[in-house]
N, C-alpha and C. Protein backbone atom coordinates (compact mmCIF):
# COMPACT_ATOMS: atom_id res chain seq x y z
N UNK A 1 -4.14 -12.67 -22.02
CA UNK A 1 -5.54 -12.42 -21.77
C UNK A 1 -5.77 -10.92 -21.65
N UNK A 2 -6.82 -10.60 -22.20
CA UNK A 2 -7.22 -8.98 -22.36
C UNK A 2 -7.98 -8.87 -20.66
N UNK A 3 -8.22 -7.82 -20.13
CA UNK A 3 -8.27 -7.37 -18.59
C UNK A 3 -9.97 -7.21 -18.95
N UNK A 4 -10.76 -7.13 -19.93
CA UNK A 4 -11.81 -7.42 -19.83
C UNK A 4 -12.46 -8.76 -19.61
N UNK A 5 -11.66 -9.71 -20.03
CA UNK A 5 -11.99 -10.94 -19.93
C UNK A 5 -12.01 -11.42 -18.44
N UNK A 6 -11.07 -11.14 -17.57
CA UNK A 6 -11.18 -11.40 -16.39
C UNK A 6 -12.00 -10.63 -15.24
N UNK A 7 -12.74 -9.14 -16.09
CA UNK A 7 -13.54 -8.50 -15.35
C UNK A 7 -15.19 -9.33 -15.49
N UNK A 8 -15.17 -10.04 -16.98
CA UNK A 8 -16.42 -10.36 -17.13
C UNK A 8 -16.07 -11.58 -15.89
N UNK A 9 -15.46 -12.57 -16.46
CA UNK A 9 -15.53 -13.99 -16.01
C UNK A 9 -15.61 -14.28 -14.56
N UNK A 10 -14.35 -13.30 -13.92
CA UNK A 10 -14.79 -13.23 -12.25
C UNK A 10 -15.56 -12.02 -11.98
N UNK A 11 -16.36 -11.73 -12.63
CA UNK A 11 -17.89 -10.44 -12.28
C UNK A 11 -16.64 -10.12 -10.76
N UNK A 12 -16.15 -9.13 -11.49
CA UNK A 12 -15.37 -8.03 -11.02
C UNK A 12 -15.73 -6.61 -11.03
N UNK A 13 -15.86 -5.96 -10.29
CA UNK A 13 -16.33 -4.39 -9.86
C UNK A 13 -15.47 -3.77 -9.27
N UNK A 14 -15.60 -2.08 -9.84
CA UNK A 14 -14.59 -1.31 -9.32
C UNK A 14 -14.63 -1.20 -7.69
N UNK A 15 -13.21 -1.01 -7.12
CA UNK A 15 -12.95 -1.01 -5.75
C UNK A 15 -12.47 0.54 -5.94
N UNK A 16 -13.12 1.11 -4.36
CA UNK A 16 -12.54 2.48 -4.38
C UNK A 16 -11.72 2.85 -4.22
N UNK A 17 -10.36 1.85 -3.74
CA UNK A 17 -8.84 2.19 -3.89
C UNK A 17 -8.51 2.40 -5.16
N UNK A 18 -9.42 1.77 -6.17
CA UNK A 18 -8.55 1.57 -7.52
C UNK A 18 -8.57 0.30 -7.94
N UNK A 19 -8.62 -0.20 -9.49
CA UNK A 19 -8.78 -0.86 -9.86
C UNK A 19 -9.91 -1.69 -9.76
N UNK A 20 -9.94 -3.17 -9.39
CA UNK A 20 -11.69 -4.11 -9.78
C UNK A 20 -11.09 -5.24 -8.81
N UNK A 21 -12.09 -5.86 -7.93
CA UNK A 21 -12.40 -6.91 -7.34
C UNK A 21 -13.87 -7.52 -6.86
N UNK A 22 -13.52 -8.26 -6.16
CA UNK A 22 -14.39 -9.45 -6.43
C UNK A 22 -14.35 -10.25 -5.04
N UNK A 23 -15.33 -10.08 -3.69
CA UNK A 23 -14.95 -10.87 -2.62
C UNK A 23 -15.34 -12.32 -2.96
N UNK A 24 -14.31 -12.82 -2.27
CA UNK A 24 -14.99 -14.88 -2.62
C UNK A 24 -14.66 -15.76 -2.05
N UNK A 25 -14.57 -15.49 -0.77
CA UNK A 25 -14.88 -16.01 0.59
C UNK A 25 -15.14 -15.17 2.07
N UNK A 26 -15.99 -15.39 2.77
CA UNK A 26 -16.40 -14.52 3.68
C UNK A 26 -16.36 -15.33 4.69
N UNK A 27 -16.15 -16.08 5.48
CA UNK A 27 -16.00 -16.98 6.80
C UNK A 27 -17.51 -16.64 7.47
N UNK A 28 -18.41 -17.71 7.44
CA UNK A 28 -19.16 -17.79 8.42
C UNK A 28 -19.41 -17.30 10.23
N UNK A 29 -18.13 -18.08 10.19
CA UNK A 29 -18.17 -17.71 11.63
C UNK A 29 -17.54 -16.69 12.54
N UNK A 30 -17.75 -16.11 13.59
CA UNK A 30 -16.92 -14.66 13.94
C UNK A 30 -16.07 -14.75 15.35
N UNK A 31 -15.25 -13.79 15.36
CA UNK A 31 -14.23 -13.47 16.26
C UNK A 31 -15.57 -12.01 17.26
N UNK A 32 -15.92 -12.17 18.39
CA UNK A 32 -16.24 -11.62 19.24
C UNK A 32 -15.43 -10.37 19.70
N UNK A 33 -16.08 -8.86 19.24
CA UNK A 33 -15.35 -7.74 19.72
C UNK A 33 -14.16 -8.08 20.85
N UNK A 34 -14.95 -8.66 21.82
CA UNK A 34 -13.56 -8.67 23.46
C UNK A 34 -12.43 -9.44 23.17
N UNK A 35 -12.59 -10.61 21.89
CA UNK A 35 -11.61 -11.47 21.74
C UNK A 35 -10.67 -10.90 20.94
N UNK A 36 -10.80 -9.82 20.22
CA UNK A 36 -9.76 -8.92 19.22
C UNK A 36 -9.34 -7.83 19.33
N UNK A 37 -8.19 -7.40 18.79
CA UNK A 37 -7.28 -6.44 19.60
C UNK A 37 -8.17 -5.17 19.46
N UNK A 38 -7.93 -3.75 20.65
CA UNK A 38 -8.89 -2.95 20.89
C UNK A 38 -9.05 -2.13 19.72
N UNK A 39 -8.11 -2.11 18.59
CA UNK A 39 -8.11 -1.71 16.96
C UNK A 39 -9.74 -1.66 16.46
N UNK A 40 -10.07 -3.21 17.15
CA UNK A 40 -11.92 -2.91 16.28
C UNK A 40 -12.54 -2.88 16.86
N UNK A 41 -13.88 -2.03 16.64
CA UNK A 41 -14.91 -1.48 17.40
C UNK A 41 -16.04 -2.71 17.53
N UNK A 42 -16.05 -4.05 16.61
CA UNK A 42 -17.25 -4.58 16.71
C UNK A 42 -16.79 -6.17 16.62
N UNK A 43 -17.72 -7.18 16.33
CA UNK A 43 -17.16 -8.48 16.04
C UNK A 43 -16.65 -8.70 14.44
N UNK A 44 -15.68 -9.50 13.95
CA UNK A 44 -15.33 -9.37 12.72
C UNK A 44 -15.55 -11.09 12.45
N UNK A 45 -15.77 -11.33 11.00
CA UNK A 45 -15.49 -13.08 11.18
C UNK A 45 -14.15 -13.33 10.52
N UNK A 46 -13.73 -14.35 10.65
CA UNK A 46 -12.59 -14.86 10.49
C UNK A 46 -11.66 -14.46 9.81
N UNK A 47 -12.02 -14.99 8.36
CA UNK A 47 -11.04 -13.88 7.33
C UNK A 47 -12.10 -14.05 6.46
N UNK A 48 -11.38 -13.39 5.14
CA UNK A 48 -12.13 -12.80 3.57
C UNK A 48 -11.06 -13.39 2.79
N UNK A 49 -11.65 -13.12 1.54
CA UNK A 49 -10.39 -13.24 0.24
C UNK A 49 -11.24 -12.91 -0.57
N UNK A 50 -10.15 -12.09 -1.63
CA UNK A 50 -10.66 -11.47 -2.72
C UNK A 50 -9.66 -11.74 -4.42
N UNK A 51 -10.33 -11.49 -5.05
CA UNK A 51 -9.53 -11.33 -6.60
C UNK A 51 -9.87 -9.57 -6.68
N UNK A 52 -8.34 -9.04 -6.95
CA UNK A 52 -7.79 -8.01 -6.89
C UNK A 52 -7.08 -7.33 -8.45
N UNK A 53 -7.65 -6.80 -9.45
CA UNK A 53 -6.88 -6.23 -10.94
C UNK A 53 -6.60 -4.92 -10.94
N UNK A 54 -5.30 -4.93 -11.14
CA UNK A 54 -4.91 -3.75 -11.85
C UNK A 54 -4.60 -3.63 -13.04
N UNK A 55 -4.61 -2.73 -13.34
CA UNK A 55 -4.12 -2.78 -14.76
C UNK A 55 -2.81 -1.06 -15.01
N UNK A 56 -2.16 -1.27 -15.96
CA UNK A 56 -1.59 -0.31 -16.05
C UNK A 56 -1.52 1.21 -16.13
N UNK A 57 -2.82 1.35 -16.19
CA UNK A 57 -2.73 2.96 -15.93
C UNK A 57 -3.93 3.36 -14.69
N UNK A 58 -3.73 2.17 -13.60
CA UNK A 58 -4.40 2.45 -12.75
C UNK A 58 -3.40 2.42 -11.42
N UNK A 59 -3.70 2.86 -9.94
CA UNK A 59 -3.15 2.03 -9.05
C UNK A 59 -3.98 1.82 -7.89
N UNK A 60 -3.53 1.52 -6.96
CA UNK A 60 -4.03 1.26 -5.82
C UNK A 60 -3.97 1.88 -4.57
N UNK A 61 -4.57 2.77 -4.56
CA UNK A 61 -4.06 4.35 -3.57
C UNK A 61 -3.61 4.02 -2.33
N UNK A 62 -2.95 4.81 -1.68
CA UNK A 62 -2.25 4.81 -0.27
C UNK A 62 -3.36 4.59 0.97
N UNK A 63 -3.23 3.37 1.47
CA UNK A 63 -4.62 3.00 2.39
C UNK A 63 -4.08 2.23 3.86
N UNK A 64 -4.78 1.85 4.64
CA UNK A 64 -4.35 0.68 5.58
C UNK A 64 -5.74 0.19 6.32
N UNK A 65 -5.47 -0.99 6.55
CA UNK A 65 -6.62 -1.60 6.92
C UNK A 65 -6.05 -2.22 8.57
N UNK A 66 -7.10 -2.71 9.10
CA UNK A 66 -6.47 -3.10 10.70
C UNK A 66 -6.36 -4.10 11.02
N UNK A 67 -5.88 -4.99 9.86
CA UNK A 67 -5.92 -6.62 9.65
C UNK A 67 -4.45 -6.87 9.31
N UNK A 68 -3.59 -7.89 9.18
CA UNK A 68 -2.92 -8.47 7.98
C UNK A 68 -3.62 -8.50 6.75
N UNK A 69 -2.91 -8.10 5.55
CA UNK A 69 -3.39 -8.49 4.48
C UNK A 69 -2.09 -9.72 3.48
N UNK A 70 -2.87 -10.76 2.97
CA UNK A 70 -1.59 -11.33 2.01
C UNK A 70 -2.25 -11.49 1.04
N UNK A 71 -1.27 -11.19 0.24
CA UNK A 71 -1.57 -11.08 -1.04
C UNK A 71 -0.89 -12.05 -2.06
N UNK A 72 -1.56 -12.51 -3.06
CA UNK A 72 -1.52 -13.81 -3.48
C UNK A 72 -1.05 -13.36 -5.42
N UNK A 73 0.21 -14.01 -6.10
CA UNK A 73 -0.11 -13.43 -7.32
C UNK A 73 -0.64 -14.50 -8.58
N UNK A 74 -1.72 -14.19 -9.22
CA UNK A 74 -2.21 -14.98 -9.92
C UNK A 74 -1.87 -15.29 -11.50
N UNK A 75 -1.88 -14.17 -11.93
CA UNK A 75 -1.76 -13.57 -13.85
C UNK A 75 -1.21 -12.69 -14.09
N UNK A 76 -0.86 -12.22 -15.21
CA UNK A 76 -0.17 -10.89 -15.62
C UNK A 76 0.82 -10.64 -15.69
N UNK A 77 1.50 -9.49 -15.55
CA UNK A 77 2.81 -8.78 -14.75
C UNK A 77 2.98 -8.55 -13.09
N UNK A 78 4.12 -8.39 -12.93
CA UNK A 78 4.91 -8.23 -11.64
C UNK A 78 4.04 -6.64 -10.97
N UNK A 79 3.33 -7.08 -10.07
CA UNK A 79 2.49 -5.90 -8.98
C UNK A 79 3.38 -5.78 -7.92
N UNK A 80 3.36 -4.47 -7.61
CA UNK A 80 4.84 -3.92 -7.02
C UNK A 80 3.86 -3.47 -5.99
N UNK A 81 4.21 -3.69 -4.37
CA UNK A 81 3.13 -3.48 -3.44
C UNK A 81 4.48 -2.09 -2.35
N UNK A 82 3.72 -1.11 -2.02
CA UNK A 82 4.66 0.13 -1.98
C UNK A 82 4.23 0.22 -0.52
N UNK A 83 4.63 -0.14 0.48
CA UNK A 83 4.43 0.38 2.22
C UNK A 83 5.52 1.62 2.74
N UNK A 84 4.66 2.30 3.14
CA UNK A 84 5.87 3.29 4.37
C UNK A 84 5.31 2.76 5.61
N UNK A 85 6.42 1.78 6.05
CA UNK A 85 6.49 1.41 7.63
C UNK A 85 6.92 2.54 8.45
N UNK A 86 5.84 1.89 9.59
CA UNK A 86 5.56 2.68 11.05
C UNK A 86 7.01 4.15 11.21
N UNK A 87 8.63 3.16 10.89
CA UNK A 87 9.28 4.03 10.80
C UNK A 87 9.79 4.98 9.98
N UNK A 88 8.96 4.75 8.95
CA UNK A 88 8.58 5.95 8.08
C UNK A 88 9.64 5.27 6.60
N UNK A 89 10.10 3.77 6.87
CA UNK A 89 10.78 3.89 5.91
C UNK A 89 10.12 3.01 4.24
N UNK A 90 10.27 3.29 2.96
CA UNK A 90 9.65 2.93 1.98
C UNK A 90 10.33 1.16 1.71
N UNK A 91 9.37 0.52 1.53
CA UNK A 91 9.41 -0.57 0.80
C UNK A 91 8.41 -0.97 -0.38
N UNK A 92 9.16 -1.09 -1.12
CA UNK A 92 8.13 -1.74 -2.57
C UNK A 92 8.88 -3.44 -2.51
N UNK A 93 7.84 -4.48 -2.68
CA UNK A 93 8.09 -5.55 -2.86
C UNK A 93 7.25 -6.03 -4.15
N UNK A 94 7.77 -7.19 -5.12
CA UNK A 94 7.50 -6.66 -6.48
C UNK A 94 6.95 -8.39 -6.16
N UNK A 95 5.31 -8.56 -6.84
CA UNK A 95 4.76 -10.00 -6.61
C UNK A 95 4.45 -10.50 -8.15
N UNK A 96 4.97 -11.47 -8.33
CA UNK A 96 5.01 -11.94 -9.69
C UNK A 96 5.46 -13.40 -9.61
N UNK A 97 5.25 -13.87 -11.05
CA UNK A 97 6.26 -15.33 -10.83
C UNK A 97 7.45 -15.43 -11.63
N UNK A 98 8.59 -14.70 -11.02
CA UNK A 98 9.73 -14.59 -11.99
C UNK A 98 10.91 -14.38 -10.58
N UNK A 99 10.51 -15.80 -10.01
CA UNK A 99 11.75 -15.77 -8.67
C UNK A 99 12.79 -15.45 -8.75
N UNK A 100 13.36 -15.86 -10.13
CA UNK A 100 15.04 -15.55 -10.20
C UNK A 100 15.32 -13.92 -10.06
N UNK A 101 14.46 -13.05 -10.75
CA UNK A 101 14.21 -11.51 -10.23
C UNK A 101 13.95 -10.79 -8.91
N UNK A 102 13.81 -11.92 -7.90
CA UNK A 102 13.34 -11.70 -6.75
C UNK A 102 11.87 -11.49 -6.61
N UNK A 103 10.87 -11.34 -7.45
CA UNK A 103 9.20 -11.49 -7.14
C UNK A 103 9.25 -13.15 -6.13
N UNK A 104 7.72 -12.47 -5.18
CA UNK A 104 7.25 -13.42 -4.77
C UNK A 104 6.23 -13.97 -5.08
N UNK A 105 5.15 -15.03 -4.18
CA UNK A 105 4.74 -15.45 -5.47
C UNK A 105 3.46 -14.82 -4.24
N UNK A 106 3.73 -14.57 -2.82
CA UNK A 106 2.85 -14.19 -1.86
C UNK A 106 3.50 -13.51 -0.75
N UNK A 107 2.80 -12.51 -0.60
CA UNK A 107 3.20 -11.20 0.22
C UNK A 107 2.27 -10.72 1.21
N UNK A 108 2.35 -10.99 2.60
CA UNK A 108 1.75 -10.01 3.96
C UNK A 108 2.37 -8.73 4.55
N UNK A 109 1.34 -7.66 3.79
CA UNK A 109 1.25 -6.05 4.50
C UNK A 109 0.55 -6.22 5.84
N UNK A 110 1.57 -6.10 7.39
CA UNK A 110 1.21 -5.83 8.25
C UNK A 110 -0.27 -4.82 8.37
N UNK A 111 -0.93 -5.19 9.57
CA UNK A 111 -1.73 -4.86 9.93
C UNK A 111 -1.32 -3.19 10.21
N UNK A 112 -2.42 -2.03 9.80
CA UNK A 112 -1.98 -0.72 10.20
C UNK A 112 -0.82 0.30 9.40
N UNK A 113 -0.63 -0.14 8.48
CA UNK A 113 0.32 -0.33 7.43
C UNK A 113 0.43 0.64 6.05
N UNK A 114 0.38 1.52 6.01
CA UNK A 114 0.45 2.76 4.97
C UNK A 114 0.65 1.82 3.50
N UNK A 115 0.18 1.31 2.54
CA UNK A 115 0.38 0.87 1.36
C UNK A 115 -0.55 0.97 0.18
N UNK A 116 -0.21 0.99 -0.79
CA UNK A 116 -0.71 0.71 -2.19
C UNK A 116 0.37 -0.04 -3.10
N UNK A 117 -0.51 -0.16 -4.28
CA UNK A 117 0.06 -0.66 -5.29
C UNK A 117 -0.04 -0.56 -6.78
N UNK A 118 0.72 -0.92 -7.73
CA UNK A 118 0.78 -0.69 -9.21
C UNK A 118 1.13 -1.83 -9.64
N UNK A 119 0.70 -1.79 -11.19
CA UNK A 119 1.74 -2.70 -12.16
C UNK A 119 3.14 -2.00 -12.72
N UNK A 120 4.21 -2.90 -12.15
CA UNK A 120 5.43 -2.33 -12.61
C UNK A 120 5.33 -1.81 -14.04
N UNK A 121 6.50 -0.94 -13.66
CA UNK A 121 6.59 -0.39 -15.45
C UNK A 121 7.08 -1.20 -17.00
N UNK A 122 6.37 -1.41 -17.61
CA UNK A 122 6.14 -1.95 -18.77
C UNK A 122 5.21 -2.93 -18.55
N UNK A 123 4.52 -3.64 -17.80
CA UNK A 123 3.42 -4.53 -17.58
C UNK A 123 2.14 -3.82 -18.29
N UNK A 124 1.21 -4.77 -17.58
CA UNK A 124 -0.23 -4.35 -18.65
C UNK A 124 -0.96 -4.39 -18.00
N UNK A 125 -0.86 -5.81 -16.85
CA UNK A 125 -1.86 -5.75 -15.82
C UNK A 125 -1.62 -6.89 -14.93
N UNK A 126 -2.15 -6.73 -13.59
CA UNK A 126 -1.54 -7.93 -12.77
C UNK A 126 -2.84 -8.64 -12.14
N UNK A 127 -3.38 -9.81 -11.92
CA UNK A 127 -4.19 -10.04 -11.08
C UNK A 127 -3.73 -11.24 -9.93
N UNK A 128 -4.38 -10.30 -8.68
CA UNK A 128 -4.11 -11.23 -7.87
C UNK A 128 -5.16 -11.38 -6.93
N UNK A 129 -4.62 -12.12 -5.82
CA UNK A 129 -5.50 -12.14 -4.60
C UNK A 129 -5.28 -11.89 -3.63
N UNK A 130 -6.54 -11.41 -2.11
CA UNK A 130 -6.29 -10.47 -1.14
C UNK A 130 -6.59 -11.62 -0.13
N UNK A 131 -5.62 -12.07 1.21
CA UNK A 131 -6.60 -12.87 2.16
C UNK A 131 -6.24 -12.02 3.24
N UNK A 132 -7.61 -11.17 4.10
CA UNK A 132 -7.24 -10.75 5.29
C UNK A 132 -7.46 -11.84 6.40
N UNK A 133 -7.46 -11.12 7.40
CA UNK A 133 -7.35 -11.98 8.81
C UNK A 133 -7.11 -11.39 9.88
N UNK A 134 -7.78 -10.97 11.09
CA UNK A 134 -9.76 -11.13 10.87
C UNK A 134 -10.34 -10.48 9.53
N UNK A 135 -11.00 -10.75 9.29
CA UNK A 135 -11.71 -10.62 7.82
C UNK A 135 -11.91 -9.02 7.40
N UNK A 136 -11.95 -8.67 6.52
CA UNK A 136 -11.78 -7.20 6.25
C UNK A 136 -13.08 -6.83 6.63
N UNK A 137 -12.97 -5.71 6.66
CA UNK A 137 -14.83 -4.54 6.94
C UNK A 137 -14.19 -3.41 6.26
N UNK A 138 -15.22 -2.80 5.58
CA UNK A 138 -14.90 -1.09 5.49
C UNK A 138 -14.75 -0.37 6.45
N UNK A 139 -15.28 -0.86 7.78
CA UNK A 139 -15.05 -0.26 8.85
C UNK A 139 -13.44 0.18 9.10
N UNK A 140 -13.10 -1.10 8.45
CA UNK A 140 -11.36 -0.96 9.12
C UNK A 140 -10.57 -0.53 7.84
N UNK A 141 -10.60 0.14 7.02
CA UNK A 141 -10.37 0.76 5.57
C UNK A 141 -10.30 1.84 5.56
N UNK A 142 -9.03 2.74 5.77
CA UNK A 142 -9.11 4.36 6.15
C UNK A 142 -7.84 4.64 4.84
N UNK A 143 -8.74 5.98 3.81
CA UNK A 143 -7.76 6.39 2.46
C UNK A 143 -7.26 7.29 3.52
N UNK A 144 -6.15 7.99 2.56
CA UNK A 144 -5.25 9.01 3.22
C UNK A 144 -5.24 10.06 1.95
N UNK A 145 -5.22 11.13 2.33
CA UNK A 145 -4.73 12.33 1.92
C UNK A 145 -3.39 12.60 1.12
N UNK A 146 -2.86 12.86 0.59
CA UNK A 146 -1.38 13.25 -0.53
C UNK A 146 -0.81 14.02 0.91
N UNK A 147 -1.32 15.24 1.32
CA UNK A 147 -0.87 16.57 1.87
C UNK A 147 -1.23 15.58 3.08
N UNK A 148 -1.91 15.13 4.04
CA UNK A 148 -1.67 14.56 5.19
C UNK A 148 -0.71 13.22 5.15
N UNK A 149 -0.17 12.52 4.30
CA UNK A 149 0.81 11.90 3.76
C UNK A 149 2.10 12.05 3.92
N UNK A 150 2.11 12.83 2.88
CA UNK A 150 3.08 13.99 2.91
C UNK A 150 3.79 14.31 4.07
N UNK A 151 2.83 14.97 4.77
CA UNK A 151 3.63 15.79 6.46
C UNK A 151 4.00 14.79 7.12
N UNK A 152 3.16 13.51 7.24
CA UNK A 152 3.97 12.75 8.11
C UNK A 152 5.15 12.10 7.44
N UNK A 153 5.68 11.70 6.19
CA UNK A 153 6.42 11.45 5.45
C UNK A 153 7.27 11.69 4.40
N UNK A 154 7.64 13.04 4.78
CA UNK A 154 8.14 14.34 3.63
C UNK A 154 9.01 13.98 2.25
N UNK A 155 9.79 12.74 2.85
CA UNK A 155 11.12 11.77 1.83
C UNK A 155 10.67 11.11 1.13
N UNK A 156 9.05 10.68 1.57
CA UNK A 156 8.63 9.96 0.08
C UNK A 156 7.64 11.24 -0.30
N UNK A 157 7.82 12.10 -0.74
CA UNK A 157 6.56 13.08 -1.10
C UNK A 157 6.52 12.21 -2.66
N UNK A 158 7.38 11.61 -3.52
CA UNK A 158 7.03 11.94 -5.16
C UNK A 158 6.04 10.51 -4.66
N UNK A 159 6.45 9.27 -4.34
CA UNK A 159 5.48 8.56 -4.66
C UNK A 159 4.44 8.35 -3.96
N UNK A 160 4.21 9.66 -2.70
CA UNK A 160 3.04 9.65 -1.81
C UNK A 160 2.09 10.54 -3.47
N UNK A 161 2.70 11.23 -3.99
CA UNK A 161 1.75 11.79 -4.77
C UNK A 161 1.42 11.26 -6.31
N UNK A 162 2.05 10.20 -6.52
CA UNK A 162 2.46 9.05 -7.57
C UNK A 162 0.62 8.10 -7.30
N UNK A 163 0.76 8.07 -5.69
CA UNK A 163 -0.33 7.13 -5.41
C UNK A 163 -1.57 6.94 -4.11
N UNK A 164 -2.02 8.68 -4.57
CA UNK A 164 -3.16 9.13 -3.95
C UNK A 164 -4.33 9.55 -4.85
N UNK A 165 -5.17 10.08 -4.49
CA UNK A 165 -6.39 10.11 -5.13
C UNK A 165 -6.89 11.54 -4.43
N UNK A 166 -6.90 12.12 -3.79
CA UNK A 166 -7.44 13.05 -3.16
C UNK A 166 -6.36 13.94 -2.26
């Protein structure tokens, strides 16, 4: 399938990390500021889910949100999801359906969590899906800097600058 076809069909729009999605579920009902950890400033509802495309000469810039995120893989090629944990150390976990390679088929980036993502090399394009929990806000969606990146993480400088935007 060509990556336009799935931008028309799931009326997909660019996301400012990068690449195109599509929210498509929003939970009615909400979690009360006092009932959630002091991370968020307001009430959030439950969770979200989204359809998430990349395609190959795009990625998904270095971000963290104040939720769990899991991520679900749908089509395409193997999407390689890139975290520097709290202790500064790099993990890429590669989501696809080709188990015997080690892809999974679903992956949770801790809450608070330095990550982005790509389509591995030689792919074309990957689509998947996003379920947070409590439900995402832009509120809780903070990009990062290359050079403020960087300083806190000097050992990954090539792919802090592989997968920033600013």
């Amino acid at each position: 399938m060509e990556i336009s076809y799935f931008i028309y069909h799931l009326g997909l729009i660019a996301h400012p990390e990068g690449g195109y999605y599509k929210e498509t579920y929003r939970s009615k009902e909400l979690i009360s500021e006092s009932a959630l950890p002091k991370r968020f400033n307001d009430e959030r509802c439950f969770g979200t889910a989204i359809y998430f495309l990349l395609d190959k000469n795009n990625f998904s810039a270095f971000h963290k949100i104040k939720s769990d995120e899991l991520w679900h893989f749908y089509a395409g090629h193997t999407l390689e999801v890139i975290e520097i944990t709290e202790l500064g150390e790099l993990k890429i976990t590669p989501i696809g359906n080709d188990l015997k390679a080690g892809e999974v088929f679903q992956y949770m980036v801790p809450a608070n969590t330095w990550f982005g993502s790509r389509v591995k090399a030689g792919g074309e394009y990957s689509l998947v899906g996003c379920t947070v929990s409590p439900g995402f806000d832009f509120a809780d969606f903070e990009m990062v800097s290359k050079d403020t990146l960087q300083n806190s993480f000097p050992q990954h400088k090539s792919i802090i600058a592989e997968l920033t935007r600013f």
